[in-house]
Structures are given as structure tokens and as C-alpha cells.
N, C-alpha and C. Protein backbone atom coordinates (compact mmCIF):
# COMPACT_ATOMS: atom_id res chain seq x y z
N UNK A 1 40.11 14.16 -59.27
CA UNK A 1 39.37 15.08 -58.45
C UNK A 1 37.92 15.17 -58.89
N UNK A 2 37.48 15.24 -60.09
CA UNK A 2 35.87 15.24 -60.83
C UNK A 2 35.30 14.21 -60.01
N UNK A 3 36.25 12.92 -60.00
CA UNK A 3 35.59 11.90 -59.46
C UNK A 3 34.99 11.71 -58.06
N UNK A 4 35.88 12.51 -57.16
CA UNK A 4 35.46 13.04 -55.71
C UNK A 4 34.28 13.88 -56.02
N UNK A 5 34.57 14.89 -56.27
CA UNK A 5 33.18 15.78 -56.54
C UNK A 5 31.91 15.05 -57.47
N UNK A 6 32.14 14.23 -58.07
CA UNK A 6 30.87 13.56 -58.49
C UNK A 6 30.39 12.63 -57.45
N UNK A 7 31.30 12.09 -56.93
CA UNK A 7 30.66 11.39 -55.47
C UNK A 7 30.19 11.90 -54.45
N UNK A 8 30.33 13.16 -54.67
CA UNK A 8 29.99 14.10 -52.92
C UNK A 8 28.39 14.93 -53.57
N UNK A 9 28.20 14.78 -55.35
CA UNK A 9 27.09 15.42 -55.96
C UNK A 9 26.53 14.39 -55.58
N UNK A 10 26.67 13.18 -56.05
CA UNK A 10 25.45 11.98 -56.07
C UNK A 10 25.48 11.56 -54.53
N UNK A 11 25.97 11.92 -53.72
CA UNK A 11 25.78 11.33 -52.42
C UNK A 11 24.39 12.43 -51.72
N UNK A 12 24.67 14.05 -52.14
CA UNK A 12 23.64 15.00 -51.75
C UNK A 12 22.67 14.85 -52.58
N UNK A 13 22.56 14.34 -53.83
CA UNK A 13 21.10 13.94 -54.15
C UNK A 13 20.32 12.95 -54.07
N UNK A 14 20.92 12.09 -53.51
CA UNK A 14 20.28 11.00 -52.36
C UNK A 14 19.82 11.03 -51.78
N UNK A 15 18.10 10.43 -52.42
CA UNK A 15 16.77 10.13 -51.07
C UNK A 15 16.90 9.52 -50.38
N UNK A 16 16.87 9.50 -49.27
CA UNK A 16 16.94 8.57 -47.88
C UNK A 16 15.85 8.34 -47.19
N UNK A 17 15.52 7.14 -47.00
CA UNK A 17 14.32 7.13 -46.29
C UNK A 17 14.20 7.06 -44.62
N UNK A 18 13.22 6.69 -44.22
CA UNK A 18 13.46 6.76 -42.47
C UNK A 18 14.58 5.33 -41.79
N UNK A 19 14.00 4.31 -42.74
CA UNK A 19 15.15 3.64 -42.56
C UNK A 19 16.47 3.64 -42.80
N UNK A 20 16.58 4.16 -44.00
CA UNK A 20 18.22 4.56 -44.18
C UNK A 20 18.67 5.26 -43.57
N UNK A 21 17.85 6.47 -42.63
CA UNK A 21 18.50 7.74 -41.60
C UNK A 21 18.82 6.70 -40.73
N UNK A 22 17.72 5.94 -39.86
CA UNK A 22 18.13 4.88 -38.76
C UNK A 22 18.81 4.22 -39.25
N UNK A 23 19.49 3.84 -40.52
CA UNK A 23 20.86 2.99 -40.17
C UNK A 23 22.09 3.65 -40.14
N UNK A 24 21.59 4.82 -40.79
CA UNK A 24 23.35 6.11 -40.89
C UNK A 24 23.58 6.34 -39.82
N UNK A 25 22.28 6.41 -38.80
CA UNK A 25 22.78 7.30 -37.31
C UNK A 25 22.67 6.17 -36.31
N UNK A 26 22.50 4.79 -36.49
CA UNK A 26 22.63 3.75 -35.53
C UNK A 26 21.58 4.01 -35.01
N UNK A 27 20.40 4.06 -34.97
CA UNK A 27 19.08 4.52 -34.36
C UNK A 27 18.06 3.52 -35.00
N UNK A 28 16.99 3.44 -33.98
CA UNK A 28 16.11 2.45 -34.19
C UNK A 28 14.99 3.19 -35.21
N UNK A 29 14.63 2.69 -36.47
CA UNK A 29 13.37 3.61 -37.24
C UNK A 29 12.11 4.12 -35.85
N UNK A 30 11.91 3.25 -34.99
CA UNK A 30 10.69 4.33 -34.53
C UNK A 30 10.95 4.96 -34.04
N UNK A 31 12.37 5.07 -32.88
CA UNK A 31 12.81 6.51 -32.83
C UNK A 31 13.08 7.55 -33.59
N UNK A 32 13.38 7.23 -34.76
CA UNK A 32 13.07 8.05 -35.84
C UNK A 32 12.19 8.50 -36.16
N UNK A 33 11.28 7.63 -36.29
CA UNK A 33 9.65 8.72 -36.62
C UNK A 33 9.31 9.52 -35.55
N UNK A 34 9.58 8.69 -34.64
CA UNK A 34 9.35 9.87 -33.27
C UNK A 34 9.85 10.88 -33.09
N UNK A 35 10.88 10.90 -33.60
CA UNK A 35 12.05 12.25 -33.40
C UNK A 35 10.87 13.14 -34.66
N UNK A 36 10.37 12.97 -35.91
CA UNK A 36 10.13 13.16 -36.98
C UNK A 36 8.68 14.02 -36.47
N UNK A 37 8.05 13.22 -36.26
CA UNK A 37 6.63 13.48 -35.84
C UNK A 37 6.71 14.86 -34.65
N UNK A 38 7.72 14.31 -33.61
CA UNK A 38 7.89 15.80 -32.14
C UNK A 38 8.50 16.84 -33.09
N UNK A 39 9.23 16.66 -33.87
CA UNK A 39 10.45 18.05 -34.20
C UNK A 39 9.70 18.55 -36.24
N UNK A 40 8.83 17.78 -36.88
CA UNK A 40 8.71 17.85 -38.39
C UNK A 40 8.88 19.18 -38.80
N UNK A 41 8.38 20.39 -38.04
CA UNK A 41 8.52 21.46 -39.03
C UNK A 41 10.37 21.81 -38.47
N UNK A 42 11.22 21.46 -38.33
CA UNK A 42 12.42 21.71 -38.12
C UNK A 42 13.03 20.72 -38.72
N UNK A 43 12.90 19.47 -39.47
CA UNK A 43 13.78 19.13 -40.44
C UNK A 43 13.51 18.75 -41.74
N UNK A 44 13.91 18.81 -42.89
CA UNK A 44 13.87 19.11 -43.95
C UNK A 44 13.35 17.94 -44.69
N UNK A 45 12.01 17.86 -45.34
CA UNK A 45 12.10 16.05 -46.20
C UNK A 45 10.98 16.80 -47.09
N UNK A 46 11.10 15.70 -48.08
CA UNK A 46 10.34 15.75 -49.18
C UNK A 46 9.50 14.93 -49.11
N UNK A 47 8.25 15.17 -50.03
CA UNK A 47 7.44 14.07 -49.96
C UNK A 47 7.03 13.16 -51.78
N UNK A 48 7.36 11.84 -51.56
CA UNK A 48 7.40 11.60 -52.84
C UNK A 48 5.42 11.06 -53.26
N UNK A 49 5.05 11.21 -54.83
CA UNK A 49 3.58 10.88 -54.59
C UNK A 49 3.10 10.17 -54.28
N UNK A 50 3.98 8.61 -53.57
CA UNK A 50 3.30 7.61 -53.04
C UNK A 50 3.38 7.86 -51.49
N UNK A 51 3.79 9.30 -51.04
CA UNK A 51 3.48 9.22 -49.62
C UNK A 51 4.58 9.29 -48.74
N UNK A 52 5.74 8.70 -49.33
CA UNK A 52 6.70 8.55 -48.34
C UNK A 52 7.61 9.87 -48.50
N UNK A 53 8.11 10.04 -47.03
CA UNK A 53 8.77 10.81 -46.62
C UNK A 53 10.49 10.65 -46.98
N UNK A 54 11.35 11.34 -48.04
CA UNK A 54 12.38 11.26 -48.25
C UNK A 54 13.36 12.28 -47.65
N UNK A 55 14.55 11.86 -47.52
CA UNK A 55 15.93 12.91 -46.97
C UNK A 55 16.53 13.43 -47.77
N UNK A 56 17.44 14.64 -48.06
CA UNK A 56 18.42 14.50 -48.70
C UNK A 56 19.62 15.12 -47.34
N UNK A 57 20.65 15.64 -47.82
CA UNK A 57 22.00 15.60 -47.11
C UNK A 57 21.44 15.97 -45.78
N UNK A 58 20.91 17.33 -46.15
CA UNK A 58 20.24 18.51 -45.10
C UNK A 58 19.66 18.01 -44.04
N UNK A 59 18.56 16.94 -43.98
CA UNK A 59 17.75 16.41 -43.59
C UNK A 59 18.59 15.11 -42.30
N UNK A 60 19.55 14.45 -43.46
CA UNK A 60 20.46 13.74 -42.79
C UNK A 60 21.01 14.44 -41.48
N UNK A 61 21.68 15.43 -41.49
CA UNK A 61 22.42 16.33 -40.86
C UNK A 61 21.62 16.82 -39.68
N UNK A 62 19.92 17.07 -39.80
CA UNK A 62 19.86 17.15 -38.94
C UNK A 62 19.40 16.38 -37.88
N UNK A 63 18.69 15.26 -38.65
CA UNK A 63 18.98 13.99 -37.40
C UNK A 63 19.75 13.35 -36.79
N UNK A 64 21.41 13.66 -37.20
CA UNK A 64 22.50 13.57 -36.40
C UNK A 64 22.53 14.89 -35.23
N UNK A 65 22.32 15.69 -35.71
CA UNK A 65 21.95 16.62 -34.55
C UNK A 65 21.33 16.46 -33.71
N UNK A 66 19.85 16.11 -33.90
CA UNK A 66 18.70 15.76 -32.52
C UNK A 66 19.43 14.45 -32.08
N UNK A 67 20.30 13.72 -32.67
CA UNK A 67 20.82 12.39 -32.02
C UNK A 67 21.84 12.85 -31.12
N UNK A 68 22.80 13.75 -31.56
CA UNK A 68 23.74 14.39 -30.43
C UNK A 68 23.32 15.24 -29.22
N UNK A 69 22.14 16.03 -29.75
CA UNK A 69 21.23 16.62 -28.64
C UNK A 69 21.08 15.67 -27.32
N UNK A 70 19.91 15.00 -27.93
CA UNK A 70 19.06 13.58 -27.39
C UNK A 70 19.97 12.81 -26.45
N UNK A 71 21.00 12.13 -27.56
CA UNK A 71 21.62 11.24 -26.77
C UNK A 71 22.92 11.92 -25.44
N UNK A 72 23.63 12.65 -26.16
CA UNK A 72 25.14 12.50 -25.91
C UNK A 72 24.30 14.14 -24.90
N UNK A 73 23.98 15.07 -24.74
CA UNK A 73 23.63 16.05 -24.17
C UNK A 73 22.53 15.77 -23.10
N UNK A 74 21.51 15.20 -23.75
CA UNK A 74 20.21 14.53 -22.66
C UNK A 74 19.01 15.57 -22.77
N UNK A 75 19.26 16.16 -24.13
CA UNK A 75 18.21 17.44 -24.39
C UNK A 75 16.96 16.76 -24.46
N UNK A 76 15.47 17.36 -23.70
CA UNK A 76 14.14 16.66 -24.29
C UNK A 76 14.03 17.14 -25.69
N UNK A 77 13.32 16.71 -26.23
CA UNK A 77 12.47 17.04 -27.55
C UNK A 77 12.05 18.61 -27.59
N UNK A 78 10.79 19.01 -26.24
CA UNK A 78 10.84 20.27 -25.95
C UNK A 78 12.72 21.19 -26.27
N UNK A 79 13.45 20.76 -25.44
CA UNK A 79 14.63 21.56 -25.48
C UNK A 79 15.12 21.70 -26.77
N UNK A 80 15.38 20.49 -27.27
CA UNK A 80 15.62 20.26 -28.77
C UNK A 80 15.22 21.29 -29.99
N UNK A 81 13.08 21.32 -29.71
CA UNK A 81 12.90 22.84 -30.54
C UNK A 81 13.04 24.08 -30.31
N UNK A 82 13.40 24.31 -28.75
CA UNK A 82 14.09 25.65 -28.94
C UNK A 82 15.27 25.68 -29.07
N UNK A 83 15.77 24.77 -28.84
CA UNK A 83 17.68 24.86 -29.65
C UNK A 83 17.52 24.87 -31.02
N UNK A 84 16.87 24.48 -31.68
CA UNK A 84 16.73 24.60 -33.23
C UNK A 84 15.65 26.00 -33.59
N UNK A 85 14.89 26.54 -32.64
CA UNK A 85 13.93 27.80 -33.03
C UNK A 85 15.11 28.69 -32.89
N UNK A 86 16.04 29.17 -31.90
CA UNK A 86 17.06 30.10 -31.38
C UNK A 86 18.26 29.61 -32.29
N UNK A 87 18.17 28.71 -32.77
CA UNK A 87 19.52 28.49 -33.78
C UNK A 87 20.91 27.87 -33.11
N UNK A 88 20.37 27.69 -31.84
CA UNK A 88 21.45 27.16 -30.75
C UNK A 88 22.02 27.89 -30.32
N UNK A 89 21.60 29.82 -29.99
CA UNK A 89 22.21 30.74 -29.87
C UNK A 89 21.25 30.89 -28.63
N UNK A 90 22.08 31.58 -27.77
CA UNK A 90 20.82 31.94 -26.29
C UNK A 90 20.99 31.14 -25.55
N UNK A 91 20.60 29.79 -25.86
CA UNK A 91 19.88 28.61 -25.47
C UNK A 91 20.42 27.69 -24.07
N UNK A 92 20.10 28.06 -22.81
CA UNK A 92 20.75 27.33 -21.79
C UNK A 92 19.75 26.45 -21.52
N UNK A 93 20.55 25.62 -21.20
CA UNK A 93 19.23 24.55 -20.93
C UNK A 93 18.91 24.49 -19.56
N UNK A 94 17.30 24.27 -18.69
CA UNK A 94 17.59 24.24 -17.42
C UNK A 94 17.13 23.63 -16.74
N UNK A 95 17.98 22.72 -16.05
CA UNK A 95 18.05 21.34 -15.74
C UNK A 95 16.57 20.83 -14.86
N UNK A 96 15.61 19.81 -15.36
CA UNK A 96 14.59 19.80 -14.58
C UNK A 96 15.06 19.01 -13.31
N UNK A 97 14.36 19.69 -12.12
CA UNK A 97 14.50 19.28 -11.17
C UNK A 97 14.46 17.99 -10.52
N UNK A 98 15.23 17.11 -9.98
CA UNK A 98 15.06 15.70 -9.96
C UNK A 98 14.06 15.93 -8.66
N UNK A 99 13.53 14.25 -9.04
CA UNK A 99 12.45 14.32 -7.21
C UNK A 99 12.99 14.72 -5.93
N UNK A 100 14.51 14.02 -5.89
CA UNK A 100 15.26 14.14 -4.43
C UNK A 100 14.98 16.05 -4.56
N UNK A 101 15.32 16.28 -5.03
CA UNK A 101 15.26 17.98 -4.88
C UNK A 101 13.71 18.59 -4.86
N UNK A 102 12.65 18.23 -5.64
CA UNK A 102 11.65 18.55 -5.19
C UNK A 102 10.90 18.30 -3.89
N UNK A 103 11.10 16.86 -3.57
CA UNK A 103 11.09 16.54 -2.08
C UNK A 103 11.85 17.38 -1.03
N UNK A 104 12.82 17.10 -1.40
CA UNK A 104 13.64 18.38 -0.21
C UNK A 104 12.76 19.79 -0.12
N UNK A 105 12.53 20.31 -1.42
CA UNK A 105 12.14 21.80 -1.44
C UNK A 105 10.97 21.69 -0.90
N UNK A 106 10.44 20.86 -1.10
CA UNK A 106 9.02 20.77 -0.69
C UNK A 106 8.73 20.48 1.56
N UNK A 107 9.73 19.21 1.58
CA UNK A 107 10.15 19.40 3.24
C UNK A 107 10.78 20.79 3.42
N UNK A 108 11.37 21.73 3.14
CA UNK A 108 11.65 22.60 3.28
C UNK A 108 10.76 23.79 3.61
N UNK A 109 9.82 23.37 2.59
CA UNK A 109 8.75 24.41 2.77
C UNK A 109 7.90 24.06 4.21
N UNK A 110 7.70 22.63 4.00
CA UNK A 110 6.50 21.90 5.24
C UNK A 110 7.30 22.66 6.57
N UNK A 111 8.62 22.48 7.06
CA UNK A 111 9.51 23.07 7.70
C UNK A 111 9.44 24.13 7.94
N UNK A 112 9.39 25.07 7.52
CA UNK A 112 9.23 26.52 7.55
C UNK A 112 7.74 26.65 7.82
N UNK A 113 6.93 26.00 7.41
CA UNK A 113 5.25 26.23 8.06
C UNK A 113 5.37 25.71 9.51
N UNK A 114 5.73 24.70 9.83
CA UNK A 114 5.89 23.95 10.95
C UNK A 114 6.37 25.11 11.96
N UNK A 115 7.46 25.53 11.43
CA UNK A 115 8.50 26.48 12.43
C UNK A 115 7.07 27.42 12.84
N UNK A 116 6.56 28.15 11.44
CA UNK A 116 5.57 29.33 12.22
C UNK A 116 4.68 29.29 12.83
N UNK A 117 3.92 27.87 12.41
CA UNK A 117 2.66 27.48 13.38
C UNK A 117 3.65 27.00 15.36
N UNK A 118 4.66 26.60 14.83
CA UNK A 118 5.19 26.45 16.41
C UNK A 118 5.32 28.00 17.11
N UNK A 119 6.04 28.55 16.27
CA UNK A 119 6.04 29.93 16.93
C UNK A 119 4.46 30.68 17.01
N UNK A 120 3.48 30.72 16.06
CA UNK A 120 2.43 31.34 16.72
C UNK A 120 1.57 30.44 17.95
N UNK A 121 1.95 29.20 18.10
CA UNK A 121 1.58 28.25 19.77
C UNK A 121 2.24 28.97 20.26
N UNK A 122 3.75 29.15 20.28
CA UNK A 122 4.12 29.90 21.76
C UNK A 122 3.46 31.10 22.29
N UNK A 123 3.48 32.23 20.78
CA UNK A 123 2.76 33.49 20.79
C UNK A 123 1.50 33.28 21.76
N UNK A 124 0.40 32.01 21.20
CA UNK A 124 -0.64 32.21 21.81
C UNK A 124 -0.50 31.78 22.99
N UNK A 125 0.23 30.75 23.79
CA UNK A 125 0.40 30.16 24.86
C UNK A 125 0.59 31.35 25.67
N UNK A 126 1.82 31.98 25.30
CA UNK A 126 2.22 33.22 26.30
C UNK A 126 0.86 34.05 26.12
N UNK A 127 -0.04 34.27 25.65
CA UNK A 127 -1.11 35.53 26.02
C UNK A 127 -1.98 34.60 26.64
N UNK A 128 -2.20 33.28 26.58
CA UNK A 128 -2.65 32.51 27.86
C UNK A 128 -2.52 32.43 28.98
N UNK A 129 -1.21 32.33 29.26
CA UNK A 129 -0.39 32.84 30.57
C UNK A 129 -0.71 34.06 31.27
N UNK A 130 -0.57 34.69 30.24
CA UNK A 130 -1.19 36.38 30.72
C UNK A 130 -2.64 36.59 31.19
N UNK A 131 -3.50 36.27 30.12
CA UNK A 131 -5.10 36.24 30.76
C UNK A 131 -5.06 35.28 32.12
N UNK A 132 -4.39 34.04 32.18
CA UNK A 132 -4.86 32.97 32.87
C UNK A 132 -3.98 34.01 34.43
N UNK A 133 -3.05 34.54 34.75
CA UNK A 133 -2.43 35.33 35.54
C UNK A 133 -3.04 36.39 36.35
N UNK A 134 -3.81 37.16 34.86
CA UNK A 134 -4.53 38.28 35.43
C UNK A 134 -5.99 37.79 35.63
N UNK A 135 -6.19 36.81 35.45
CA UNK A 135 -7.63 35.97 35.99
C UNK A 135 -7.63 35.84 37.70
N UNK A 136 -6.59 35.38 38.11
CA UNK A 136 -5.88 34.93 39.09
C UNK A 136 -6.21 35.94 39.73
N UNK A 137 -5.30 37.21 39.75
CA UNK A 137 -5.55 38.11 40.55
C UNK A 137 -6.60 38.82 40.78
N UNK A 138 -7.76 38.83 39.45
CA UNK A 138 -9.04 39.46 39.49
C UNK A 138 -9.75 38.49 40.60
N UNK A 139 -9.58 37.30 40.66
CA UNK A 139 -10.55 36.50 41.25
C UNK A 139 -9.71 36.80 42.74
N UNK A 140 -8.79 36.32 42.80
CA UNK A 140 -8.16 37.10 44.80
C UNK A 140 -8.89 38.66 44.99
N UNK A 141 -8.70 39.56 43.81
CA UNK A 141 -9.05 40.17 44.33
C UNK A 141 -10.51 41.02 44.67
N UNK A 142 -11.60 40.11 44.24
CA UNK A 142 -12.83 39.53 44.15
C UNK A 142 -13.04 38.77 45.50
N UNK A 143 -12.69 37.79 45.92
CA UNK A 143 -12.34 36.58 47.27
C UNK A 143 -12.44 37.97 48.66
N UNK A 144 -11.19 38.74 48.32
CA UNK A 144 -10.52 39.34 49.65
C UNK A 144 -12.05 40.46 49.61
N UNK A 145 -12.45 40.81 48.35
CA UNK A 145 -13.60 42.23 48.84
C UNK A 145 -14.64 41.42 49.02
N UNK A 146 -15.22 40.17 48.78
CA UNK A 146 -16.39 39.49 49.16
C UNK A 146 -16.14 39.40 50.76
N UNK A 147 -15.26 38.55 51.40
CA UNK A 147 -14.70 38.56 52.61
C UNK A 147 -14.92 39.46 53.63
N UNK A 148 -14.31 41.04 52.51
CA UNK A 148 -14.21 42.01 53.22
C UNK A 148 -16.14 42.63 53.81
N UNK A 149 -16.81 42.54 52.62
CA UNK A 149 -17.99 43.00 52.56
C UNK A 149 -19.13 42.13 53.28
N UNK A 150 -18.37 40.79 53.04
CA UNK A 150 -19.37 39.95 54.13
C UNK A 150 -19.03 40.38 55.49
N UNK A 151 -17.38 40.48 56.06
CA UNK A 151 -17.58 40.85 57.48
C UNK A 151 -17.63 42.37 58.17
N UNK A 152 -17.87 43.06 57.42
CA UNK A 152 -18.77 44.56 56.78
C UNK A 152 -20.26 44.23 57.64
N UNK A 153 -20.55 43.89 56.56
CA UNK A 153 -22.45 43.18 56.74
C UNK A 153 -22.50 42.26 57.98
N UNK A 154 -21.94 41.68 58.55
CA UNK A 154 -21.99 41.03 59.79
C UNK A 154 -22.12 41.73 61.39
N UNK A 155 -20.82 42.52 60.93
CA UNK A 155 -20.23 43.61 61.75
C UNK A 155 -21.47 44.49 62.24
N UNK A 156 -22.15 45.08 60.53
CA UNK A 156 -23.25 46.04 60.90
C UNK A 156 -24.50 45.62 61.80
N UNK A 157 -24.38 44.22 61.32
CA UNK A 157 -25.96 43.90 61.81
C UNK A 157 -26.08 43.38 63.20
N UNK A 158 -24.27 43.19 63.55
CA UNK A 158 -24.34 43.03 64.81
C UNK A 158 -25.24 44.52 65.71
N UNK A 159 -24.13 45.31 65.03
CA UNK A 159 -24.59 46.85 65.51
C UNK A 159 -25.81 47.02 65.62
N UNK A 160 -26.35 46.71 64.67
CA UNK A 160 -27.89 47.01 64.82
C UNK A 160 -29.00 46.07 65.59
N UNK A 161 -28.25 45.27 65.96
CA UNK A 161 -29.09 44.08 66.37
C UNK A 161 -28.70 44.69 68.03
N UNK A 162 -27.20 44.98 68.37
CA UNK A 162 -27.19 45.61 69.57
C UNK A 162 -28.05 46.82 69.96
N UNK A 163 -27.87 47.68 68.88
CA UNK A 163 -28.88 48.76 68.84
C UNK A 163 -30.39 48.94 69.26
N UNK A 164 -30.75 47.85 68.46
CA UNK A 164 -32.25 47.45 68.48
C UNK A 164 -32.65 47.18 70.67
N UNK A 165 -31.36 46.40 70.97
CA UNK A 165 -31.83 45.32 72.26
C UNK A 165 -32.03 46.54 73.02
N UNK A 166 -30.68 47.48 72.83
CA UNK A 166 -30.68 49.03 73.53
C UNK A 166 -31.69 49.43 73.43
N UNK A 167 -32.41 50.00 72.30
CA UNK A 167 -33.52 50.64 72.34
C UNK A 167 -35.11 50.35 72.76
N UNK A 168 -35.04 48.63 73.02
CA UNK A 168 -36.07 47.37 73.41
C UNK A 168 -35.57 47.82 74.79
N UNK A 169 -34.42 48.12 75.46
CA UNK A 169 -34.36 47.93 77.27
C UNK A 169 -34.63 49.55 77.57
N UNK A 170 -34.10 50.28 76.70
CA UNK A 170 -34.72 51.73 77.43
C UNK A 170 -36.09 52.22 76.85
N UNK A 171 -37.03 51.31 76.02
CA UNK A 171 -38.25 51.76 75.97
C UNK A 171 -39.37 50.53 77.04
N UNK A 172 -38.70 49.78 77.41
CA UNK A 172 -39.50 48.77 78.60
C UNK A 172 -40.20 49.50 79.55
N UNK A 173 -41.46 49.59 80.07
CA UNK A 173 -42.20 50.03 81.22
C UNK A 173 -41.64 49.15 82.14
N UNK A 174 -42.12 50.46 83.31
CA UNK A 174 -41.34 49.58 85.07
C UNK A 174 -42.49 48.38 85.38
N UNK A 175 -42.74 47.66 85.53
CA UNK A 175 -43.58 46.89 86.10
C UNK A 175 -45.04 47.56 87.08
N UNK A 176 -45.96 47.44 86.80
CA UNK A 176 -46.74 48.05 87.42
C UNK A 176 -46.90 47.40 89.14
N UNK A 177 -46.85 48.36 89.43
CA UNK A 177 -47.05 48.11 91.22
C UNK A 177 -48.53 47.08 91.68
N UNK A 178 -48.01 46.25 92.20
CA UNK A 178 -49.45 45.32 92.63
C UNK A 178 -49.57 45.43 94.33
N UNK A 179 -50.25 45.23 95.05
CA UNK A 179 -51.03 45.09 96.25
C UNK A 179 -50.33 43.78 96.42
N UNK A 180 -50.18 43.41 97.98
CA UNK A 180 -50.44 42.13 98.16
C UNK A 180 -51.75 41.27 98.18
N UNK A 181 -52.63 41.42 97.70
CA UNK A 181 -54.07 41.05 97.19
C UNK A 181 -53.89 40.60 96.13
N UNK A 182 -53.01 41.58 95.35
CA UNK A 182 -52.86 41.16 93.76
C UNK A 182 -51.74 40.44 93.43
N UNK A 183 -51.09 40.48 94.50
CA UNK A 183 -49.76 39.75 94.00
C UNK A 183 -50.31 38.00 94.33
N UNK A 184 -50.73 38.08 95.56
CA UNK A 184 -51.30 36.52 95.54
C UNK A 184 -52.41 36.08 95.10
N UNK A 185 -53.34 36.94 94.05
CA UNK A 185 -53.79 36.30 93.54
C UNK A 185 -53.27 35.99 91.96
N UNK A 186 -52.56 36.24 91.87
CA UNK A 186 -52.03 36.02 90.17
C UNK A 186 -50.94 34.77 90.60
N UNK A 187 -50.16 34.68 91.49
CA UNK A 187 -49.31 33.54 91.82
C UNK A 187 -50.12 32.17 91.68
């Protein structure tokens, strides 16, 4: 039994480097640094004085995590640090919208504008109808009083024109009386 437990001591004090994580977790090293570089203040490494970045168990553990995230779940990187800020407690993930669905939502919307600009054409069409209706009748009934007022004014001036001839035949002098002297000499 010492001997198990000395293997499970010397296995947790084991530096690991980025390559040794990418071969424990079947992962390519630059996905590794990449994972390293998006997520660093959330997993655990040391730094030795020539620079390089070492693992121990902790560290291991949790790049099997962002690998189960990542791969087998389909978490982004974003999702990833708030599943590791929240502790994986809370944390629903929510699903970004694929194009087919933004397209739709988006025809959806164009659709619904479409609908209201059709309905305010009808709106305005019908108060077209209406002015263009009551145009109609203003102008007949404009037509029938011009009509009326022209044969008004016709009417009158007949009158007065009769009037006038009346008052031309009873103000006429009788003909003045001539001589037959005078009558043949003016013939």
C-alpha cells in the first residue's frame, strides 16, 4: 500500500509541461496554449526561471475540464470563464442563435413592417376615396349653381332688354304732321 501512495505522491508533484498536458488530454499543444492564453487566470501553473510554464495535478485537471467543456458540451471559451467564475453553479448556457434563426427573425420582422406599411396604404387610399368623392360632389355641386346663375343672368337681361324696348316704344314721339308740300318734297 506505501507503494500506491508513493506513486499517487510522485505523480502530484509532477511538472508537466504544455506538451505533456497535450499528450494526457489527446489535444494538439496549440490548442493548448490557446485554451492557456483565453482562460490563464483560471488555471493553475507555475512558472519555472527559465520561463516556462509548468502543471502540477491541479492544473492537469483543469484542462481536462475546458476539454470536456469545449469538446464534448460545445462551450465557447467566453462560456467556459463563466462556468469556471460561477464554479459551474447558476450557469445555463444560452444557445447562440444560428443564422437560419436570425434570418427568420429578421424576415419576420421585415414582415410585420411590410404588413403595416400595407395597412397604412389602405388607411391612406380609403381617405383618398373620401376627399376624391367629396370633390365630386363639391364640383356637381358648383356645375348645377354656375348653370343655375348663368340662366339667372340670361333670364334677367332678357327682362331688361325687354324692358328697355318697352320703355324705347312708349317714350317714341308721333311723327310730326307734314303738308303735302312737305311730304313731296322730302320723297
Amino acid at each position: 500500500m506505501d507503494t500506491n501512495n508513493q506513486v499517487e505522491e510522485k505523480q502530484d508533484e509532477r511538472e508537466l509541461t504544455i506538451k505533456d498536458i497535450a499528450e494526457l488530454i489527446d489535444e494538439n499543444p496549440h490548442t493548448v496554449r490557446n485554451w492557456l492564453k483565453e482562460l490563464e487566470g483560471y488555471i493553475p501553473f507555475e512558472r519555472k526561471r527559465n520561463g516556462y510554464r509548468v502543471f502540477k495535478n491541479e492544473g492537469l485537471e483543469r484542462f481536462k475540464l475546458i476539454k470536456h467543456l469545449n469538446r464534448d458540451q460545445d462551450y465557447t471559451l467566453k462560456e467556459i470563464a463563466l462556468y469556471l467564475d460561477t464554479g459551474g453553479e447558476a450557469f445555463k448556457v444560452v444557445p447562440e442563435p444560428s443564422a437560419d434563426s436570425l434570418l427568420a427573425e429578421e424576415m419576420r420582422k421585415m414582415r410585420e413592417r411590410l404588413d403595416e406599411l400595407e395597412k397604412r396604404d389602405r388607411e391612406r387610399d380609403n381617405v383618398l376615396k373620401a376627399i376624391a368623392e367629396q370633390l365630386t360632389k363639391q364640383n356637381a355641386y358648383i356645375e348645377h349653381t354656375l348653370k343655375e346663375r348663368d340662366e339667372n343672368l340670361t333670364s334677367a337681361m332678357r327682362e331688361m332688354l325687354e324692358g328697355k324696348k318697352l320703355i324705347a316704344a312708349t317714350e317714341e314721339k308721333p311723327p310730326e304732321r307734314k303738308g303735302w308740300f312737305q311730304r313731296l318734297l322730302n320723297k
